[in-house]
N, C-alpha and C. Protein backbone atom coordinates (compact mmCIF):
# COMPACT_ATOMS: atom_id res chain seq x y z
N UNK A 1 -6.42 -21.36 -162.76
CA UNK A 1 -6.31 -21.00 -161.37
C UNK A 1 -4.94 -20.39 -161.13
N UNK A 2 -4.84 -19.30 -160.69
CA UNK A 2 -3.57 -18.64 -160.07
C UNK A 2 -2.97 -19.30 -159.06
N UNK A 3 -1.49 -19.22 -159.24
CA UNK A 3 -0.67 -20.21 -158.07
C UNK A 3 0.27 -18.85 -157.78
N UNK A 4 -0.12 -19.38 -156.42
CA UNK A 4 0.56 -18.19 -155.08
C UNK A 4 1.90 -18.77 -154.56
N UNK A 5 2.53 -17.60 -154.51
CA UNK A 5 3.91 -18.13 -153.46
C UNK A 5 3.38 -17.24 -152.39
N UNK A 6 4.48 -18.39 -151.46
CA UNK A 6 4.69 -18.14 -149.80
C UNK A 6 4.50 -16.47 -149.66
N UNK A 7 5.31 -15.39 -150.24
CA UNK A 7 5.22 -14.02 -150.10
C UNK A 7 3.63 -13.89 -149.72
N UNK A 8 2.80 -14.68 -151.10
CA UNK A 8 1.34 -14.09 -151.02
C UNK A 8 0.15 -14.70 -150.15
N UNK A 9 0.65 -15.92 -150.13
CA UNK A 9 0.04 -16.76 -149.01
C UNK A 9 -0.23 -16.66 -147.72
N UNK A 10 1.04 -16.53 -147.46
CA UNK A 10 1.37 -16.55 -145.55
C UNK A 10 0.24 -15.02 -145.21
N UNK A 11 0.16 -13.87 -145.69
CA UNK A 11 -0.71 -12.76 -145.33
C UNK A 11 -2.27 -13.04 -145.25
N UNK A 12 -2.48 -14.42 -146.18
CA UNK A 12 -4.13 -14.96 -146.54
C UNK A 12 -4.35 -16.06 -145.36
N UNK A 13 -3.50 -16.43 -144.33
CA UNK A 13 -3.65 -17.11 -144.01
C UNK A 13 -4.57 -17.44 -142.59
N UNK A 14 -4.61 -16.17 -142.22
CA UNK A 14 -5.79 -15.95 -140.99
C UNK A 14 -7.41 -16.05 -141.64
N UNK A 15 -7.42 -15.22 -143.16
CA UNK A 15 -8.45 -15.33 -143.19
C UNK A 15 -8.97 -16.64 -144.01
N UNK A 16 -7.98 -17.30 -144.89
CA UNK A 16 -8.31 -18.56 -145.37
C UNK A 16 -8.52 -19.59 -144.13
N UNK A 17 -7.99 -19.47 -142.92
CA UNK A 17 -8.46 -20.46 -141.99
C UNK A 17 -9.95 -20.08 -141.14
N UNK A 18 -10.06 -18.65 -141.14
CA UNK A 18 -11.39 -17.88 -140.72
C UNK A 18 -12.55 -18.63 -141.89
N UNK A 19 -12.16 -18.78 -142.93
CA UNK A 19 -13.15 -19.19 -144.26
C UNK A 19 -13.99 -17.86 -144.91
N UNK A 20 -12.84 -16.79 -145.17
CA UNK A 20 -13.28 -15.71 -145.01
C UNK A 20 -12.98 -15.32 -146.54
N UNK A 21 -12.00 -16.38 -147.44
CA UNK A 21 -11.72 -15.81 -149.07
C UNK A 21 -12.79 -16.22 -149.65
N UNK A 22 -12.56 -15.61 -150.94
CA UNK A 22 -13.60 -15.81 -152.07
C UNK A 22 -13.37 -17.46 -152.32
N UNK A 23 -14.23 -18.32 -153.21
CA UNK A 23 -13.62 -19.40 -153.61
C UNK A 23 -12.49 -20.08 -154.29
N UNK A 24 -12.54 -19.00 -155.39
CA UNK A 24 -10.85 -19.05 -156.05
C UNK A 24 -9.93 -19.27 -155.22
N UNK A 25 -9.35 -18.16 -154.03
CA UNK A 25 -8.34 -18.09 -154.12
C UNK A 25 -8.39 -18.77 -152.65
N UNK A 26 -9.43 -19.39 -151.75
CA UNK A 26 -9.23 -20.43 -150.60
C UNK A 26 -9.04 -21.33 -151.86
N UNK A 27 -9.11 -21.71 -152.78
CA UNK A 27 -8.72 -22.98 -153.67
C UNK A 27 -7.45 -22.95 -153.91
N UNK A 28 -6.73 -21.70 -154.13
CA UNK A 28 -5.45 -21.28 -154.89
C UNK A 28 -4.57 -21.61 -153.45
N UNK A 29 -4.67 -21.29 -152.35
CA UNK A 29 -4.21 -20.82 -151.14
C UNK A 29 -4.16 -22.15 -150.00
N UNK A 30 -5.09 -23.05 -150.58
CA UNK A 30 -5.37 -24.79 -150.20
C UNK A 30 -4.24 -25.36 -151.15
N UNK A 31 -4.34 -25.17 -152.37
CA UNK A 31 -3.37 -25.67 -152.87
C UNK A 31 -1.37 -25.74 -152.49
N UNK A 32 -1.27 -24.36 -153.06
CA UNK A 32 -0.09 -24.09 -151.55
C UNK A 32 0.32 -24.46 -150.65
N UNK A 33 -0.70 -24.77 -149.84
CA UNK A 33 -0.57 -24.91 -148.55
C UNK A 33 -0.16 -26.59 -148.38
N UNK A 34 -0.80 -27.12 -148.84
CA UNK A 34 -0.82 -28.76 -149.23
C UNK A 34 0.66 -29.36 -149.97
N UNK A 35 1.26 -28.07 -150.58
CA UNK A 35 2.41 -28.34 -151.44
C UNK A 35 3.75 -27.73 -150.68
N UNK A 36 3.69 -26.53 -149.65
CA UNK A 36 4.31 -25.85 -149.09
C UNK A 36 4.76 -26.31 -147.47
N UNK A 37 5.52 -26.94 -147.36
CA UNK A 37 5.95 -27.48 -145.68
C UNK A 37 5.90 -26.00 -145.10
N UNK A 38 6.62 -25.22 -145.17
CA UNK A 38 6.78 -23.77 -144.73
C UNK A 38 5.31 -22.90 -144.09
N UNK A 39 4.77 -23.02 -145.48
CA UNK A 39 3.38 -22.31 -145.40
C UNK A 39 2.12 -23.41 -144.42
N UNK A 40 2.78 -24.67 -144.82
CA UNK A 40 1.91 -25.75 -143.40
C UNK A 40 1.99 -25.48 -142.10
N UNK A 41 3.19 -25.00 -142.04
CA UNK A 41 3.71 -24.70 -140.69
C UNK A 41 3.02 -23.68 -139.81
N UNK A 42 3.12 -22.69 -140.92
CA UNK A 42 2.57 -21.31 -140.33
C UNK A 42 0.75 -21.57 -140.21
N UNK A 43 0.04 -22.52 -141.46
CA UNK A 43 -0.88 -22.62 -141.21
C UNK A 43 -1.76 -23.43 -139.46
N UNK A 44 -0.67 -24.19 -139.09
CA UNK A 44 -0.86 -24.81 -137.89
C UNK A 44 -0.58 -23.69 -136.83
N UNK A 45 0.06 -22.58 -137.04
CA UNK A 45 0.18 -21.80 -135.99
C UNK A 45 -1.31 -20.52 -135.77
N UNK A 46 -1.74 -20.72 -137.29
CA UNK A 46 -2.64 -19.08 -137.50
C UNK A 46 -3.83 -20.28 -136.49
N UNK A 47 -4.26 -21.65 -136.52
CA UNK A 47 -4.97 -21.90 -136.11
C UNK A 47 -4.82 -22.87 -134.90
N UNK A 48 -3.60 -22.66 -134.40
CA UNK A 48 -2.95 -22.80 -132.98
C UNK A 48 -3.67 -21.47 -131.87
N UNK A 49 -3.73 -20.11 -132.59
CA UNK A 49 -3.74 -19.16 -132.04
C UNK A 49 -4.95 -18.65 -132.01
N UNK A 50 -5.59 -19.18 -132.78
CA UNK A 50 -7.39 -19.15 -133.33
C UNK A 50 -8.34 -20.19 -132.01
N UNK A 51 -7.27 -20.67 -131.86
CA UNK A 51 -8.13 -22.02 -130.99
C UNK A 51 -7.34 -21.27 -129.35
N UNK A 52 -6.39 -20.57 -128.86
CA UNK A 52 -6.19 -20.39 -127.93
C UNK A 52 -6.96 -18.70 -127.84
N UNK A 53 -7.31 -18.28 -128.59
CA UNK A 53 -7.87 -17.15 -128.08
C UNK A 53 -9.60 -17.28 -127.34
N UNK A 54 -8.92 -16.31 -126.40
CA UNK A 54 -9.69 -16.47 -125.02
C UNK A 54 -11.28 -16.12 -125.68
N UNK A 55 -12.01 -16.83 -124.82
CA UNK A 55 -14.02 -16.57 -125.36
C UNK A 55 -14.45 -15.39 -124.22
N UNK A 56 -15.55 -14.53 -124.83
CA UNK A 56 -16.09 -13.80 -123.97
C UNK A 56 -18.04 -14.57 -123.78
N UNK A 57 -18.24 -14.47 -122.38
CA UNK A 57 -19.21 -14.83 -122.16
C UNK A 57 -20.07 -13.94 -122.85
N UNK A 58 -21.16 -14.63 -123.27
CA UNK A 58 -22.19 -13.92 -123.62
C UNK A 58 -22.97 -12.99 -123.21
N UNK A 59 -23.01 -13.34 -121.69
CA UNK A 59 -24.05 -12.73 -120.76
C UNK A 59 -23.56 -11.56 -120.14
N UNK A 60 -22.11 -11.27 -120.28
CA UNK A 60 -21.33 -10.33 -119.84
C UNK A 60 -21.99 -8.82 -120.24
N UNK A 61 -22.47 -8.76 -121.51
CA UNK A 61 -22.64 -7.09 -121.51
C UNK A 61 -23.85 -7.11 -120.67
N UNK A 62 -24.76 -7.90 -120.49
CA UNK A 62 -25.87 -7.57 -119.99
C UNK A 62 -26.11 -7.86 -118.19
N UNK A 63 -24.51 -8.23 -117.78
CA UNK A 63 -24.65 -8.15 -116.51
C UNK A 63 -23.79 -6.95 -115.97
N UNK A 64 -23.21 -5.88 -117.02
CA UNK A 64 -22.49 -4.94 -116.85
C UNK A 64 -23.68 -3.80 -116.77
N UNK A 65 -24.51 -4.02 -118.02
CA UNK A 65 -25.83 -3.28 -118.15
C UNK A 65 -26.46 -2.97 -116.79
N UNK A 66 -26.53 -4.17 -116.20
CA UNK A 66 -27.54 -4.32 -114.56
C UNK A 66 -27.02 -3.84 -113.74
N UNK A 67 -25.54 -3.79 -113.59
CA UNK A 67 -24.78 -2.87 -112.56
C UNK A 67 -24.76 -1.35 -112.88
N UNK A 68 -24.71 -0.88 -114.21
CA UNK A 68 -24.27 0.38 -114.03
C UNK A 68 -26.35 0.38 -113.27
N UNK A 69 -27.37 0.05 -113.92
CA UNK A 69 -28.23 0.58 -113.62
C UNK A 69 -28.55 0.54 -112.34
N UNK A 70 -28.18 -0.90 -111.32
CA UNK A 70 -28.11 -0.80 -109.84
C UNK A 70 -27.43 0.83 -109.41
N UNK A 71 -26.26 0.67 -110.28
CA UNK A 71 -25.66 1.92 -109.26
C UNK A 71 -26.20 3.54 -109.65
N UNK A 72 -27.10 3.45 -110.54
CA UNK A 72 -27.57 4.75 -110.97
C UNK A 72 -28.93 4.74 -110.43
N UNK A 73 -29.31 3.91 -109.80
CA UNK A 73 -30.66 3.66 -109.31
C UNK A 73 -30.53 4.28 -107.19
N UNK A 74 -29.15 3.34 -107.58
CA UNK A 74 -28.56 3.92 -106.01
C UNK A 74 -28.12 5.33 -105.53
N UNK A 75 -28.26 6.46 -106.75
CA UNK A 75 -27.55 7.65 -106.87
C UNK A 75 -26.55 7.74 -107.14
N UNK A 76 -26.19 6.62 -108.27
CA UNK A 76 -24.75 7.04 -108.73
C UNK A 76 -24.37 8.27 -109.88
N UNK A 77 -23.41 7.64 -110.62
CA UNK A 77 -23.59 8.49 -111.80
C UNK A 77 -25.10 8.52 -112.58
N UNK A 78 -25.09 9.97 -113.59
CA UNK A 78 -26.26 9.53 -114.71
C UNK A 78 -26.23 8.67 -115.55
N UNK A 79 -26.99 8.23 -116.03
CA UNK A 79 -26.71 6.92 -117.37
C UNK A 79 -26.64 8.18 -118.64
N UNK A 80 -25.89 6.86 -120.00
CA UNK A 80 -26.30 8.23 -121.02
C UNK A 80 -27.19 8.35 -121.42
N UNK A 81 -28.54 8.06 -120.81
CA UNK A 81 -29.62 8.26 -121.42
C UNK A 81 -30.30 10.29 -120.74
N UNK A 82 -29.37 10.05 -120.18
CA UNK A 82 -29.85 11.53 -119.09
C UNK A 82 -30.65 11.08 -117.97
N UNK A 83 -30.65 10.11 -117.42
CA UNK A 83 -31.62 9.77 -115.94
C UNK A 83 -30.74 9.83 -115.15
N UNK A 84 -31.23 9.74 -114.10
CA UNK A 84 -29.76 9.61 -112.66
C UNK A 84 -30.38 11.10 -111.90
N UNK A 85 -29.12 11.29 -110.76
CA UNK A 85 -29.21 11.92 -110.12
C UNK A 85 -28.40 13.22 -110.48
N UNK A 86 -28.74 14.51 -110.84
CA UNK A 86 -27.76 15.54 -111.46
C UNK A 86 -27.16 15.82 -110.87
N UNK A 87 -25.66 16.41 -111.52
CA UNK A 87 -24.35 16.38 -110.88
C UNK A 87 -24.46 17.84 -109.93
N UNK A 88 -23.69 18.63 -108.97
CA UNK A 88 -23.66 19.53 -108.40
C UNK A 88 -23.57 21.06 -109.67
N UNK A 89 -22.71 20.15 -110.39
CA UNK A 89 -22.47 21.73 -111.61
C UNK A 89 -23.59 21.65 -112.32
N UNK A 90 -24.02 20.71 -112.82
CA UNK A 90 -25.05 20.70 -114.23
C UNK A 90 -26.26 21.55 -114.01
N UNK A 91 -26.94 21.45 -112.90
CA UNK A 91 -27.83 22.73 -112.56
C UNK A 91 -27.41 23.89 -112.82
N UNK A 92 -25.86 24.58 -112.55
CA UNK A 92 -25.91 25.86 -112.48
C UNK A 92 -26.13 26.21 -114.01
N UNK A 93 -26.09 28.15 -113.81
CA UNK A 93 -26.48 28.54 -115.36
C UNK A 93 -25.13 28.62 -115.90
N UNK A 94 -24.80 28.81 -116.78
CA UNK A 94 -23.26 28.83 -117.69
C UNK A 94 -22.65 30.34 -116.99
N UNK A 95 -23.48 31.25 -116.78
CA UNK A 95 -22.93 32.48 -116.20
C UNK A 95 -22.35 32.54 -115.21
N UNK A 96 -23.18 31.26 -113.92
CA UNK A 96 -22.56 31.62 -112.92
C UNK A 96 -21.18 30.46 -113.02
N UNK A 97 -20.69 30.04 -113.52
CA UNK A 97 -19.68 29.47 -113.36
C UNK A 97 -18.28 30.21 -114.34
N UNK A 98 -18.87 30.88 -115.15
CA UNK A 98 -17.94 31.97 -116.05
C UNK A 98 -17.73 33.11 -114.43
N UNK A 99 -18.69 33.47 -113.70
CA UNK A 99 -17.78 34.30 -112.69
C UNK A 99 -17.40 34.04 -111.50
N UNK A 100 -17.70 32.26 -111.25
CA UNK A 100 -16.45 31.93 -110.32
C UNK A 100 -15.38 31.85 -111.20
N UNK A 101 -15.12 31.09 -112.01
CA UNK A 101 -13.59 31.68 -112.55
C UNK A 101 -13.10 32.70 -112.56
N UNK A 102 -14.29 34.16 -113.27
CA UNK A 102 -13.15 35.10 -113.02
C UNK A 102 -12.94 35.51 -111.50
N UNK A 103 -13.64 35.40 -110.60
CA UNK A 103 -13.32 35.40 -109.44
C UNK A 103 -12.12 34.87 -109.06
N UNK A 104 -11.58 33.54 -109.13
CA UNK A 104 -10.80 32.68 -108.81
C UNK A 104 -9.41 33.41 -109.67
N UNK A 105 -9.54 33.91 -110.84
CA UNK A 105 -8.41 34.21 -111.32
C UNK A 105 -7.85 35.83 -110.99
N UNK A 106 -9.31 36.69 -110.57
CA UNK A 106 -8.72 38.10 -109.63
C UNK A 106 -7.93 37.83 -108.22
N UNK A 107 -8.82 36.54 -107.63
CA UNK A 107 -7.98 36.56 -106.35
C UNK A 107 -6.26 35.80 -106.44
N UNK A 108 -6.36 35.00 -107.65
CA UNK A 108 -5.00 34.73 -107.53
C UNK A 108 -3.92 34.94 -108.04
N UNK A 109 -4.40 36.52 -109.01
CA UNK A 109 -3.55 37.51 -109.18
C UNK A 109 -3.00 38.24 -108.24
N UNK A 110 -3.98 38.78 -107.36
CA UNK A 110 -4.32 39.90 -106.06
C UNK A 110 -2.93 39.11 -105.55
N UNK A 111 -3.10 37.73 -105.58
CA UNK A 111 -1.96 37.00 -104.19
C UNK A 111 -0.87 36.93 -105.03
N UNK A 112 -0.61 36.75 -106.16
CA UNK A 112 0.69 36.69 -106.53
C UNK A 112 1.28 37.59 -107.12
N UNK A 113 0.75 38.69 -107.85
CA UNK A 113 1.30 39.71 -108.25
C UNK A 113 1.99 40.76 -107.27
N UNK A 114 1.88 40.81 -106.04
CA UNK A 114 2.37 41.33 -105.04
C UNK A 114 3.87 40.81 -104.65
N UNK A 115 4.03 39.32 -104.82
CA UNK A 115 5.22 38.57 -104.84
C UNK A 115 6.29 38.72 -105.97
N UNK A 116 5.67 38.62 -106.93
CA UNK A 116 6.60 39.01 -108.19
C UNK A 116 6.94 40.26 -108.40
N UNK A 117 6.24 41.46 -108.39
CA UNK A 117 6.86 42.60 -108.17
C UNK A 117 7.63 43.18 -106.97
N UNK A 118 7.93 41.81 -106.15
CA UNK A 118 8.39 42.23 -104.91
C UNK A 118 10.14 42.11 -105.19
N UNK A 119 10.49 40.94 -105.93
CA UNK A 119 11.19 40.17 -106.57
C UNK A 119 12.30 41.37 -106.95
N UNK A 120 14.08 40.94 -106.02
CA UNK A 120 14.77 41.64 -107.35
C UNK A 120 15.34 40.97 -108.57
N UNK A 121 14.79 41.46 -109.45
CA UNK A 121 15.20 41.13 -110.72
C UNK A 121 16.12 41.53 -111.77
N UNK A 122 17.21 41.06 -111.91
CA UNK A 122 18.35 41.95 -112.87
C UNK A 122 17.78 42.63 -113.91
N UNK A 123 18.17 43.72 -114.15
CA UNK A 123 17.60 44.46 -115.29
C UNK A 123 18.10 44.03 -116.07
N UNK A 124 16.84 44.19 -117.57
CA UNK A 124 17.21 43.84 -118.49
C UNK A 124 18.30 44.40 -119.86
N UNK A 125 19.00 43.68 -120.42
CA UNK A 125 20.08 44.83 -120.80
C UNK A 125 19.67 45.76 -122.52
N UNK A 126 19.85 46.75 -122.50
CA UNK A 126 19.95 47.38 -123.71
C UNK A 126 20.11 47.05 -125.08
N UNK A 127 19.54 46.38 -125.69
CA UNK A 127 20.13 46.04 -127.11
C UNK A 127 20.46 46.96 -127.68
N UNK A 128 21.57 47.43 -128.54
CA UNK A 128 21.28 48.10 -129.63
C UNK A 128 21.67 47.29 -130.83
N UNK A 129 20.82 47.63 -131.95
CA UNK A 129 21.02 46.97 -133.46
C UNK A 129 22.30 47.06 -134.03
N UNK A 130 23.04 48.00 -133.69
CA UNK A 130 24.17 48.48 -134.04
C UNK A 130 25.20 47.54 -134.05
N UNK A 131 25.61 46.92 -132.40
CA UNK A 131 26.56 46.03 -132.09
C UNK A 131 26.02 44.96 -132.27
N UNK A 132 27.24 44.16 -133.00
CA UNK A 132 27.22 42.74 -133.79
C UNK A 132 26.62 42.05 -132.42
N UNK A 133 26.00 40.87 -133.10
CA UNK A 133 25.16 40.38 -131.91
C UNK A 133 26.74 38.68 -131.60
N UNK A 134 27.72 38.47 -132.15
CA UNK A 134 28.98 38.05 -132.10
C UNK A 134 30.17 38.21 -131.81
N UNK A 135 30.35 39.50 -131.19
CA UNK A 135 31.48 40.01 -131.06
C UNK A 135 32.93 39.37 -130.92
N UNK A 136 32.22 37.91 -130.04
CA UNK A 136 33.85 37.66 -129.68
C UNK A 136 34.04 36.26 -130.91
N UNK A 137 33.73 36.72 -131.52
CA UNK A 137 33.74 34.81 -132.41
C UNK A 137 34.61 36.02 -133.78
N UNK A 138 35.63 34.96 -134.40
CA UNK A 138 36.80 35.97 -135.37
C UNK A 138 36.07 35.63 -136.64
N UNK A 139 35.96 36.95 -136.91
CA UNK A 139 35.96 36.76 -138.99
C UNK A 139 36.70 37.04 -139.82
N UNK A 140 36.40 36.39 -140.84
CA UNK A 140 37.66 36.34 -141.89
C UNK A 140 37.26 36.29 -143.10
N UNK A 141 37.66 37.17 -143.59
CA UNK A 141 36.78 37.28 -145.22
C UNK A 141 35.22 37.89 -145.11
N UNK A 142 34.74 38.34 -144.16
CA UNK A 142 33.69 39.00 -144.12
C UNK A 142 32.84 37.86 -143.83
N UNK A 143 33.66 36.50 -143.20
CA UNK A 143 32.51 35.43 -142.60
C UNK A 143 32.81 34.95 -141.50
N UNK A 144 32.17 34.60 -140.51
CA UNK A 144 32.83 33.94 -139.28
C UNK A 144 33.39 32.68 -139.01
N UNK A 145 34.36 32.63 -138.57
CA UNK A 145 35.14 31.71 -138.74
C UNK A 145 35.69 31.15 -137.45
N UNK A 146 35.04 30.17 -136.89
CA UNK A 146 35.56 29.28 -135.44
C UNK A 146 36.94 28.91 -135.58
N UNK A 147 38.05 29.51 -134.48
CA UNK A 147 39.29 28.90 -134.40
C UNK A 147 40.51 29.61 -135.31
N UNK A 148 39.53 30.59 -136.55
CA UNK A 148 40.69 31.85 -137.11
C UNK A 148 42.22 32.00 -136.42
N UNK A 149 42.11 32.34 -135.08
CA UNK A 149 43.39 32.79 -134.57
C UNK A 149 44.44 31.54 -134.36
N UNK A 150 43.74 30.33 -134.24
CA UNK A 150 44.29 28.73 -133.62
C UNK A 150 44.97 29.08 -135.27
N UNK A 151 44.30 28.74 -135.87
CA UNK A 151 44.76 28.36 -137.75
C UNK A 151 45.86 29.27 -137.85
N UNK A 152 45.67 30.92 -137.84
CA UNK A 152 46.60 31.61 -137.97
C UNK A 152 48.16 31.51 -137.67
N UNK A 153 48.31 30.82 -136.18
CA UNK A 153 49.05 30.57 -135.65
C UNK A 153 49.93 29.82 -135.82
N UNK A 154 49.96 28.40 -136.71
CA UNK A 154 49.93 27.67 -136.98
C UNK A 154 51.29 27.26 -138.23
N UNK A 155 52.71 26.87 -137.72
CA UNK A 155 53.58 26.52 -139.21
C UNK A 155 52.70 26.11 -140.29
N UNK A 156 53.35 26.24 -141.47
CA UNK A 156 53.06 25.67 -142.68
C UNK A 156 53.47 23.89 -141.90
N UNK A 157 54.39 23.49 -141.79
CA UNK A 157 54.47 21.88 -141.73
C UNK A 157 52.72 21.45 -140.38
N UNK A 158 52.61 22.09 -139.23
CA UNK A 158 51.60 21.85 -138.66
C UNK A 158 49.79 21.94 -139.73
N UNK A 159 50.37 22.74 -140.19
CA UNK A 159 48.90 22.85 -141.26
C UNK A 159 48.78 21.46 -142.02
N UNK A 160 50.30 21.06 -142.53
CA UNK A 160 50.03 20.18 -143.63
C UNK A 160 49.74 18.74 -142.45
N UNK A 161 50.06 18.61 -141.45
CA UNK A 161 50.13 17.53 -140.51
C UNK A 161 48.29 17.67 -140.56
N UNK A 162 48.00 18.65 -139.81
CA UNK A 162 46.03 18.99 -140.11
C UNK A 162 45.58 18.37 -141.07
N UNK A 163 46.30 18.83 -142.37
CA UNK A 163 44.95 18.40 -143.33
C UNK A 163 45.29 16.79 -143.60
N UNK A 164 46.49 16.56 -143.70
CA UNK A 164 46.89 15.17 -143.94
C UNK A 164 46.08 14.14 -142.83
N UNK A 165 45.51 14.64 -141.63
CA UNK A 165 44.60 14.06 -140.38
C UNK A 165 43.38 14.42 -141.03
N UNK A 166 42.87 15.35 -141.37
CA UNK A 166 41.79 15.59 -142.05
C UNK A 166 41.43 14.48 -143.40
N UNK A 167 42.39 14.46 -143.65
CA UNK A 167 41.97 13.47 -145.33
C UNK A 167 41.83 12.27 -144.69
N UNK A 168 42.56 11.76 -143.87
CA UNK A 168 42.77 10.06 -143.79
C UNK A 168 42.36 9.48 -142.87
């Protein structure tokens, strides 16, 4: 018989209290448990929590059943069986509801496209490919380089103060 540690145990332990392992290893996993204060512990909790979980009445789906059908009997919704009373859209044909939309979407162009072209709007500016799309940022060595002119500026003793802040 294989002997389990706590690692392998404690994960078996909902369903060894369900009575849900093979025989082996509810034998292997009883054993443990009987030898393990730790793994006792946890076993009193998996079926602490087994015994507080809430019950569903039995009769419940079939008094949910009787209401939807009261209320589909009353003209409510359809059931999914397709009985009931049909909805206002489901009659129409697929066509006519493809040209209230486009209807709906000519007229509320008609109303807003009049507003937006009314609109002043800054013109948009000229690109050309030509000019660097960076102009004001400095390069150096044929690469760009943030702060070039700060560095430039800069004593030899202030540089070495930099990197000596830089290293440490």
């Amino acid at each position: 018989m294989t002997e389990y540690s706590c690692e392998t145990v404690q994960p078996l332990l909902p369903e060894w209290v369900g009575g849900q392992l093979d025989d082996d290893a509810a034998e292997a996993v009883r054993i443990h448990v009987v030898g393990c204060t730790e793994c006792s512990r946890e076993t009193e909790v998996v079926r602490a929590l087994g015994a507080a979980r809430p019950t569903v009445d039995p009769d419940l789906a079939g008094r949910i059943q009787a209401a939807l059908r009261d209320q589909v009997g009353a003209g409510g919704a359809p059931s999914a069986e397709g009985g009931g009373a049909p909805s206002r859209w489901s009659s129409r044909q697929p066509w006519e509801l493809a040209a209230a939309a486009v209807v709906v979407l000519a007229l509320g162009t008609a109303v807003i496209w009049p507003q937006v072209r009314g609109r002043n709007l800054p013109p948009t500016p000229d690109v050309v490919a030509d000019e660097p799309l960076f102009a004001d940022v400095f390069s150096a060595d044929g690469g760009i380089v943030a702060g070039a002119p700060v560095i430039e500026e800069m004593t030899d003793e202030q540089l070495l103060t930099l990197l000596a802040e830089l290293e440490g």
